[in-house]
PDB file of N, CA and C in Angstrom:
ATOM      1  N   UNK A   1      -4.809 -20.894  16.171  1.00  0.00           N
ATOM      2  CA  UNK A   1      -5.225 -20.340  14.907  1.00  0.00           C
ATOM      3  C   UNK A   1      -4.286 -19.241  14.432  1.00  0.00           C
ATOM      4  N   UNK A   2      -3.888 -18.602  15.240  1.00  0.00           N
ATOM      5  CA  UNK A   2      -2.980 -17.423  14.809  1.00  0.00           C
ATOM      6  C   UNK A   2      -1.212 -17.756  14.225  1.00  0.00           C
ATOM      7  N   UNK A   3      -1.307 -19.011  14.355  1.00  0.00           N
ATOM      8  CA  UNK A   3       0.326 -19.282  14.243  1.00  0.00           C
ATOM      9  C   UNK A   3       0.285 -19.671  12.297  1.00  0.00           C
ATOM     10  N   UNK A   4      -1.147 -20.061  12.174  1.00  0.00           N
ATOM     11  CA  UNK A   4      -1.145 -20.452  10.348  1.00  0.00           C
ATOM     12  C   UNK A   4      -1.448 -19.142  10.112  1.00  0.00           C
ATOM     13  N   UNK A   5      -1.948 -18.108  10.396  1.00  0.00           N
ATOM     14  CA  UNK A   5      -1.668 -16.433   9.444  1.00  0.00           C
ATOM     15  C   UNK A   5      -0.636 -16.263   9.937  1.00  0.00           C
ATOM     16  N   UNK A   6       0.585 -16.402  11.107  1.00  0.00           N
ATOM     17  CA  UNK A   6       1.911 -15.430  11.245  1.00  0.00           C
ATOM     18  C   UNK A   6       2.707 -16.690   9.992  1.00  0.00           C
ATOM     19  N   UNK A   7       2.749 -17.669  10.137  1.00  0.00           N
ATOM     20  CA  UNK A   7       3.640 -18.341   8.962  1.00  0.00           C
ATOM     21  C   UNK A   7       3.369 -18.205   7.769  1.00  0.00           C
ATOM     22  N   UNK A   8       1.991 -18.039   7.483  1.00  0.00           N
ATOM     23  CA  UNK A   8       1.313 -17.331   5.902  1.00  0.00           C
ATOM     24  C   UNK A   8       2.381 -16.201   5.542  1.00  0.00           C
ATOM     25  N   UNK A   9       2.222 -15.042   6.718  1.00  0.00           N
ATOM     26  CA  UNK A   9       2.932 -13.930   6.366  1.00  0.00           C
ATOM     27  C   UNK A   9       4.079 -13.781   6.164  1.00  0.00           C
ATOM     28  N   UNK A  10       4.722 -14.711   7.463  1.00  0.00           N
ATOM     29  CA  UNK A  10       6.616 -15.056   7.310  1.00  0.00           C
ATOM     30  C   UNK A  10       7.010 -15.278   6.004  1.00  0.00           C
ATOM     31  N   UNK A  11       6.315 -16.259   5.648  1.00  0.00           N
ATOM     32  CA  UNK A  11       6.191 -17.130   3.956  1.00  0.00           C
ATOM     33  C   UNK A  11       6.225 -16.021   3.148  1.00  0.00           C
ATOM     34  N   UNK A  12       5.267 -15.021   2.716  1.00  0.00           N
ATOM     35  CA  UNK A  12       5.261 -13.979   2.009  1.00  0.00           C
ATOM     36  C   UNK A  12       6.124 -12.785   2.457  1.00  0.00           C
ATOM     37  N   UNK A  13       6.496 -13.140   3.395  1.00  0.00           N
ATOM     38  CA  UNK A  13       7.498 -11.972   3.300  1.00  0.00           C
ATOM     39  C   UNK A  13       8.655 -11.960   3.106  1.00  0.00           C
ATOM     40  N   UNK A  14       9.474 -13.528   2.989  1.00  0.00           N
ATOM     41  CA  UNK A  14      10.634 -13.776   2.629  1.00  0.00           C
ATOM     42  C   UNK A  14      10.589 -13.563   1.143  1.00  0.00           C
ATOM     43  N   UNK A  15       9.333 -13.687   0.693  1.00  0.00           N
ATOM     44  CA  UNK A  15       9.239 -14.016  -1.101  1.00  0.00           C
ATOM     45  C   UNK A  15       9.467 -12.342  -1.554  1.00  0.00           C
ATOM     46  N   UNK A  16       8.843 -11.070  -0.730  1.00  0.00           N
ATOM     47  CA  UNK A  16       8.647 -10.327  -0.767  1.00  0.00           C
ATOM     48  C   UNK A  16      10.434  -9.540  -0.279  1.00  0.00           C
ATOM     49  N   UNK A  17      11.013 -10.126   0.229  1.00  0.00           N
ATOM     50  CA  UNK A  17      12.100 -10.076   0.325  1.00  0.00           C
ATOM     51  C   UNK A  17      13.634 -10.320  -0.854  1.00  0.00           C
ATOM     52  N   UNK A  18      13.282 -11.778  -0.962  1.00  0.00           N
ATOM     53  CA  UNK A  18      14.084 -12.437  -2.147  1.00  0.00           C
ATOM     54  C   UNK A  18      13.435 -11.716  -3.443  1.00  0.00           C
ATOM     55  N   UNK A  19      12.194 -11.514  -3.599  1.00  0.00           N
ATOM     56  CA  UNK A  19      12.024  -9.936  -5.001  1.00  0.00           C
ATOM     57  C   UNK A  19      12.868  -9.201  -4.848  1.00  0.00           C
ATOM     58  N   UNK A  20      12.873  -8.288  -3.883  1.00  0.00           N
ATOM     59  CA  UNK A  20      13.527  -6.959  -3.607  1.00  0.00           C
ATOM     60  C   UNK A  20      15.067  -7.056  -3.898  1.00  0.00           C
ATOM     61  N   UNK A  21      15.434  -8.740  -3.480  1.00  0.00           N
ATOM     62  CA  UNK A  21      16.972  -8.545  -3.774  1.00  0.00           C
ATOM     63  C   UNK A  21      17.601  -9.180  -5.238  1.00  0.00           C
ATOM     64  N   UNK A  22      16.999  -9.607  -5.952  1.00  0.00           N
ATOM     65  CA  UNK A  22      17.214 -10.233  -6.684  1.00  0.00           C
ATOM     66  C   UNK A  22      16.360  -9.446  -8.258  1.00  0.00           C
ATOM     67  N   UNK A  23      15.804  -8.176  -8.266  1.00  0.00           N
ATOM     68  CA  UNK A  23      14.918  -7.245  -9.116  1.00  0.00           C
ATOM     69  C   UNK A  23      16.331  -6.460 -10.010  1.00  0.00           C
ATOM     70  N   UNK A  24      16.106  -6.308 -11.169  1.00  0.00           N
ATOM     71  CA  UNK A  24      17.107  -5.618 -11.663  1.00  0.00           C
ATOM     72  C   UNK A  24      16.581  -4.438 -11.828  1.00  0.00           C
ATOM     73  N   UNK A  25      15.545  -4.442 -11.930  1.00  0.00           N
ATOM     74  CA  UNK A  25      14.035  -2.815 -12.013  1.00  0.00           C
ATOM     75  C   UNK A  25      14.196  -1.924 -10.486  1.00  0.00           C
ATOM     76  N   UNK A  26      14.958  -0.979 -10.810  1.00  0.00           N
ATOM     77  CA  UNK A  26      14.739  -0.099  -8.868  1.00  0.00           C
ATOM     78  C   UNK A  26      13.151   0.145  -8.821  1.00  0.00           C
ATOM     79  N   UNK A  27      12.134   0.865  -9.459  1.00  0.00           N
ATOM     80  CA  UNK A  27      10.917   0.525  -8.974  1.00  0.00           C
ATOM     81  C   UNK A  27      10.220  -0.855  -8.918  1.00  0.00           C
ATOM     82  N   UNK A  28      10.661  -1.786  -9.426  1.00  0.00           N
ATOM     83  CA  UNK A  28      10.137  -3.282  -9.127  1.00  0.00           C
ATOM     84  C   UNK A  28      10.847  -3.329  -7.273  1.00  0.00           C
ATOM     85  N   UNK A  29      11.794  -3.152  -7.408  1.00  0.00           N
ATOM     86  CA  UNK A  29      12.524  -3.041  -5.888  1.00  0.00           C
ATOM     87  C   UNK A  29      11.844  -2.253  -4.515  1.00  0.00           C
ATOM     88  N   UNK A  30      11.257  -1.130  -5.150  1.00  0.00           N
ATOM     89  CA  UNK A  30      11.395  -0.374  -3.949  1.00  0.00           C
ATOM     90  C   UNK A  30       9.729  -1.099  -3.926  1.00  0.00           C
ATOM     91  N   UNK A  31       9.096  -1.184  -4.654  1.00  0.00           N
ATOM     92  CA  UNK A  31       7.495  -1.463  -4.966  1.00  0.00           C
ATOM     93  C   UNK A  31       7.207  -3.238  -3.759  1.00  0.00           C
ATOM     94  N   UNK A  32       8.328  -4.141  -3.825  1.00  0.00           N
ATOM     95  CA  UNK A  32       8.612  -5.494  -2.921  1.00  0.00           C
ATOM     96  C   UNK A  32       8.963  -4.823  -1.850  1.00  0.00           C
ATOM     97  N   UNK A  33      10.094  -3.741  -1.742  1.00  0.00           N
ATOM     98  CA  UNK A  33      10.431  -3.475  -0.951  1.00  0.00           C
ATOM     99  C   UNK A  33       9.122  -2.348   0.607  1.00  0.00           C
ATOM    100  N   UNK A  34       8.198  -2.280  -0.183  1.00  0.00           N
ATOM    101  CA  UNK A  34       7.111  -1.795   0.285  1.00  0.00           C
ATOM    102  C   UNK A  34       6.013  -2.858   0.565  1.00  0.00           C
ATOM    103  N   UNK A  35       6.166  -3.817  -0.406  1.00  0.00           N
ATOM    104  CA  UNK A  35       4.880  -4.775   0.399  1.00  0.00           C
ATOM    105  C   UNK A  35       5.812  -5.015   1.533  1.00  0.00           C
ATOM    106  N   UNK A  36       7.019  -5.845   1.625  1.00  0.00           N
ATOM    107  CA  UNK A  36       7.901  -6.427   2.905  1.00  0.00           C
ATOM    108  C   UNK A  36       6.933  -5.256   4.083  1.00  0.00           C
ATOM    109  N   UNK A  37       7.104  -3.859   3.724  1.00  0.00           N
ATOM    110  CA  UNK A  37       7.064  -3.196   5.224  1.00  0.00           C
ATOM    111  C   UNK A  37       5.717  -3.464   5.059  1.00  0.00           C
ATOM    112  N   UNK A  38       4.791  -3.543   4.422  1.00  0.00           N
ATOM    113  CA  UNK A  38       3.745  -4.020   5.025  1.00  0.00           C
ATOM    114  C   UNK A  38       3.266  -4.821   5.673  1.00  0.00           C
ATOM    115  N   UNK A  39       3.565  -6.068   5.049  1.00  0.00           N
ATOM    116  CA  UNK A  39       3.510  -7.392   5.396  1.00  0.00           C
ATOM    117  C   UNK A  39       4.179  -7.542   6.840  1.00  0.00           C
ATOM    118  N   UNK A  40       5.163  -6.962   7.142  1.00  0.00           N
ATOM    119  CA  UNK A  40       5.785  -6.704   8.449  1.00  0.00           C
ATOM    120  C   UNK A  40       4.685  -6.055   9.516  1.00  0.00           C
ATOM    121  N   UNK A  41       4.359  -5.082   8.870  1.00  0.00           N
ATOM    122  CA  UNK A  41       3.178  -4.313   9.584  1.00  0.00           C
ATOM    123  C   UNK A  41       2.159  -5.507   9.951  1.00  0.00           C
ATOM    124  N   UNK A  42       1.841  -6.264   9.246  1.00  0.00           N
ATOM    125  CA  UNK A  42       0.443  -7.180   9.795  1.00  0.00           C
ATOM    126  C   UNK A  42       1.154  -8.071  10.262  1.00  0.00           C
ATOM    127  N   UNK A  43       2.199  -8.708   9.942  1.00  0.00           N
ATOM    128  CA  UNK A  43       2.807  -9.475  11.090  1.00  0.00           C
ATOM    129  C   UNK A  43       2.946  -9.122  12.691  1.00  0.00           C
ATOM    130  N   UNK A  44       3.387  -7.560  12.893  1.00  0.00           N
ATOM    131  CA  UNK A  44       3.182  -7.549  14.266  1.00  0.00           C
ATOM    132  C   UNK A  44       1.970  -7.036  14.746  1.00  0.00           C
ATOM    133  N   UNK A  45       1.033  -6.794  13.935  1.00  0.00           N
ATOM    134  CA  UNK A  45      -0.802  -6.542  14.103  1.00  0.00           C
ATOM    135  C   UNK A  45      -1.263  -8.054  14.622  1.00  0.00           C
ATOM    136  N   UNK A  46      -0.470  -9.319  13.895  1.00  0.00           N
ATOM    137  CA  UNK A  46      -1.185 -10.698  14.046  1.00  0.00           C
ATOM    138  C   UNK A  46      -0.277 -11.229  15.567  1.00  0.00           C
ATOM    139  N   UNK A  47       1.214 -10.487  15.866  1.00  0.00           N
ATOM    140  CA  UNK A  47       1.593 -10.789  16.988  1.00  0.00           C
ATOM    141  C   UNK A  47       1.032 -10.427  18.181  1.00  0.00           C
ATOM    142  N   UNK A  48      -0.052  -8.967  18.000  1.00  0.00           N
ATOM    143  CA  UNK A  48      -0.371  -8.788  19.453  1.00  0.00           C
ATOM    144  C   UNK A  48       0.125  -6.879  19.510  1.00  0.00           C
ATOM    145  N   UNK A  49       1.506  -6.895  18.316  1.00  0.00           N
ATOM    146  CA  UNK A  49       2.017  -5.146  18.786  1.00  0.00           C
ATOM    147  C   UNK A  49       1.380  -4.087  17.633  1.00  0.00           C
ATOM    148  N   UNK A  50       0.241  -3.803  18.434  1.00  0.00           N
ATOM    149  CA  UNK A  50      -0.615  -2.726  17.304  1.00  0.00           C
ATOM    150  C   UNK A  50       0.158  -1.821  16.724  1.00  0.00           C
ATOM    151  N   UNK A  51       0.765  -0.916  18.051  1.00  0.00           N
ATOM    152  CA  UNK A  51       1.212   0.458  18.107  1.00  0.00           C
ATOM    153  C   UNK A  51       2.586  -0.069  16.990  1.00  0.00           C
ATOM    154  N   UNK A  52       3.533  -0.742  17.088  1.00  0.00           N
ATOM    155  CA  UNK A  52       4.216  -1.241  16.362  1.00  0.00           C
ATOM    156  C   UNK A  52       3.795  -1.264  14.981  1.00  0.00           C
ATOM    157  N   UNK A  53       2.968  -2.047  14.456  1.00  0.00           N
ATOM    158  CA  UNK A  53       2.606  -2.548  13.680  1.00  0.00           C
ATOM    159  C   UNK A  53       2.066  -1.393  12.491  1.00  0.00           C
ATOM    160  N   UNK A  54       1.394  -0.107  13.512  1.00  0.00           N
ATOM    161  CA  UNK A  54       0.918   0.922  12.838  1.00  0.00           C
ATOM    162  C   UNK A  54       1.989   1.946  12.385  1.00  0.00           C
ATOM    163  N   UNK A  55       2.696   1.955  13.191  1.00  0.00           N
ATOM    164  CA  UNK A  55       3.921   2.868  13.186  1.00  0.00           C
ATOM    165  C   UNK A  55       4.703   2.281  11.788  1.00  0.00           C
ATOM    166  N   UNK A  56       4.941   1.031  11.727  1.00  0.00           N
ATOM    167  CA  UNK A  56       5.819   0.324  10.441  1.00  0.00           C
ATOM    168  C   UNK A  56       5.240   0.463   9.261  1.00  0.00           C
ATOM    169  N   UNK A  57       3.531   0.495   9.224  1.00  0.00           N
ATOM    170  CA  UNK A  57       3.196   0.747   8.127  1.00  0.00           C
ATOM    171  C   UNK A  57       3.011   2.135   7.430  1.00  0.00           C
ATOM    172  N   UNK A  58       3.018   2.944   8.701  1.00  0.00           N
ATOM    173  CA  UNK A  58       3.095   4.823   8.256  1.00  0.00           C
ATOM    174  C   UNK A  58       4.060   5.155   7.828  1.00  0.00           C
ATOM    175  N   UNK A  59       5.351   4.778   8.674  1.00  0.00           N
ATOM    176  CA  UNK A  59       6.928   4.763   8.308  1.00  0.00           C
ATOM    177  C   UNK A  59       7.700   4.415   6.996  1.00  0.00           C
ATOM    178  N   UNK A  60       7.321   2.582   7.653  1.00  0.00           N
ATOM    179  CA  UNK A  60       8.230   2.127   6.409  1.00  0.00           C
ATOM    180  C   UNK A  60       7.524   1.842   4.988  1.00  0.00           C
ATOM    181  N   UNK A  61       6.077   1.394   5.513  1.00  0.00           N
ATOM    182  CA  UNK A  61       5.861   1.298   3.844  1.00  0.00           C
ATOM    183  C   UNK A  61       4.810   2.969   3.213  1.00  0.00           C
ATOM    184  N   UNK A  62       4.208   3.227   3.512  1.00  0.00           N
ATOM    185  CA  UNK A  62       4.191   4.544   3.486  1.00  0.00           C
ATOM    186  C   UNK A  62       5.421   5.489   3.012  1.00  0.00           C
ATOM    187  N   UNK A  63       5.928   6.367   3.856  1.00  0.00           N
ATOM    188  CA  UNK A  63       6.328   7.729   3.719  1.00  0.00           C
ATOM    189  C   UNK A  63       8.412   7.124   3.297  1.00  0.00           C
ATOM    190  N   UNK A  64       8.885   5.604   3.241  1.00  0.00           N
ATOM    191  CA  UNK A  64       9.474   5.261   2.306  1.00  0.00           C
ATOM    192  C   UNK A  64       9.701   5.287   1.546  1.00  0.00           C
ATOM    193  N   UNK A  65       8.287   4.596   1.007  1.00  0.00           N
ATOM    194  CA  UNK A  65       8.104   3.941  -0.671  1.00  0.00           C
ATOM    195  C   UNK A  65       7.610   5.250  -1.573  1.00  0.00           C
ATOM    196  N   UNK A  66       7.146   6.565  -1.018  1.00  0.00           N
ATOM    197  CA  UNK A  66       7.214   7.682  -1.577  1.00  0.00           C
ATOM    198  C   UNK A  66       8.289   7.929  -1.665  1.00  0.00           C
ATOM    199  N   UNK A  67       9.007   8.350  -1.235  1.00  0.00           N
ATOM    200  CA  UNK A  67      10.671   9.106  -0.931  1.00  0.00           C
ATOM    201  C   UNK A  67      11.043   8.462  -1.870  1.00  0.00           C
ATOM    202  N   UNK A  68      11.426   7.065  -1.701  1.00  0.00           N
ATOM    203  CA  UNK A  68      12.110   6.070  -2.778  1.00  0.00           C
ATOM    204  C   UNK A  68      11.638   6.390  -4.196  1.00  0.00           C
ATOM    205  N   UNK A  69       9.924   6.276  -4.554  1.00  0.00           N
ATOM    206  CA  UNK A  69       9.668   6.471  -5.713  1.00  0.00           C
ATOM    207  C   UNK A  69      10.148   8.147  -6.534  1.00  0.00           C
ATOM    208  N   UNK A  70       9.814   9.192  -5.453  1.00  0.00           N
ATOM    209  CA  UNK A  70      10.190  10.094  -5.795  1.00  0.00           C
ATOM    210  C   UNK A  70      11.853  10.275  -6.138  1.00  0.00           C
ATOM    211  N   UNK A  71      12.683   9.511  -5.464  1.00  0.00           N
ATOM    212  CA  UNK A  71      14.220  10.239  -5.693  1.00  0.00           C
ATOM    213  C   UNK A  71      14.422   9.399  -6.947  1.00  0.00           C
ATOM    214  N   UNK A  72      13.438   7.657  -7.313  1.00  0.00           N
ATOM    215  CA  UNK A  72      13.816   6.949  -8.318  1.00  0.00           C
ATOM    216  C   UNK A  72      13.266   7.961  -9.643  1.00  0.00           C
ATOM    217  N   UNK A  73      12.212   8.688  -9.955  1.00  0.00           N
ATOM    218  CA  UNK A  73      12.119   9.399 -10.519  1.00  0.00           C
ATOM    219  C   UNK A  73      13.030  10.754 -11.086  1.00  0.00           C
ATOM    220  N   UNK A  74      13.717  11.055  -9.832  1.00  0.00           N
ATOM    221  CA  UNK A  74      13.920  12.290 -10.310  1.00  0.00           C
ATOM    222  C   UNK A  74      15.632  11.996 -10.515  1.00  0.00           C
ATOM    223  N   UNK A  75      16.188  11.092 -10.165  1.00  0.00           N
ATOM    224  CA  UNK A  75      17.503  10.834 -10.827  1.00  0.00           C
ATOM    225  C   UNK A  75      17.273  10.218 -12.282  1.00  0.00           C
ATOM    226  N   UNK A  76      18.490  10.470 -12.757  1.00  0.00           N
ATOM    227  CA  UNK A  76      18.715   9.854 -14.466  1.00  0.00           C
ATOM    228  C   UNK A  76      18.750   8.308 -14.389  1.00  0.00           C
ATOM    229  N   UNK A  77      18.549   7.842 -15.190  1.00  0.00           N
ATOM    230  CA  UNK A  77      19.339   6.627 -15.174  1.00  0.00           C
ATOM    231  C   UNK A  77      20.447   5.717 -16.372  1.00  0.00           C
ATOM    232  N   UNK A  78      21.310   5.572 -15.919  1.00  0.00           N
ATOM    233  CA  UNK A  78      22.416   4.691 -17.070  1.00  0.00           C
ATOM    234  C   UNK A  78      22.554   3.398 -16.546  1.00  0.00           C
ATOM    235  N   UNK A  79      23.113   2.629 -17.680  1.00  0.00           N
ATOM    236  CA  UNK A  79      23.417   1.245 -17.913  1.00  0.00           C
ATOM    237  C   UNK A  79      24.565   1.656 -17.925  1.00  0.00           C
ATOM    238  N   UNK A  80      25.408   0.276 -16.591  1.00  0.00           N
ATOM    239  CA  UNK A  80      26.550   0.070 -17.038  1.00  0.00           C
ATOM    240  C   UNK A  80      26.595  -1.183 -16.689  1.00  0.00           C
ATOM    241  N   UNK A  81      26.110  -2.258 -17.835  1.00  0.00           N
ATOM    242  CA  UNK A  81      26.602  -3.730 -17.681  1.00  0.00           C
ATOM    243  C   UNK A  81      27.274  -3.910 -18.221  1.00  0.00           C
TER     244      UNK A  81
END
């Protein structure tokens, strides 16, 4: 039973991936780039590594996706296409 939720998640997290790289929006980016660490997070919750799993979601999608939103805020931004 556990191998159809870890491929559910694999599945969504490549999608959650290919967003992040392919976003021309830096908060559309960092925003994929925060589900990924989540989704990572329950991936190794559904493998068995809690402590892991908890740690990735305090870390990376957590206290990240602040930092990120905050520095995307507080820089300017220009177009140069």
């Amino acid at each position: 039973m556990h191998w159809e939720l870890e491929v559910t998640l694999f599945i969504f997290l490549v999608a959650a991936a290919l967003l992040a790289l392919e976003s021309r929006n830096l908060l559309t980016a960092v925003v994929s780039l925060t589900v990924f660490s989540f989704l990572s997070a329950l991936l190794y919750v559904a493998m068995g590594a809690v402590d892991v799993g908890f740690t990735e979601a305090v870390v990376g999608g957590g206290v990240s996706g602040v930092l990120f939103v905050v520095t995307i805020f507080k820089t300017t931004r220009t177009c140069r296409d």
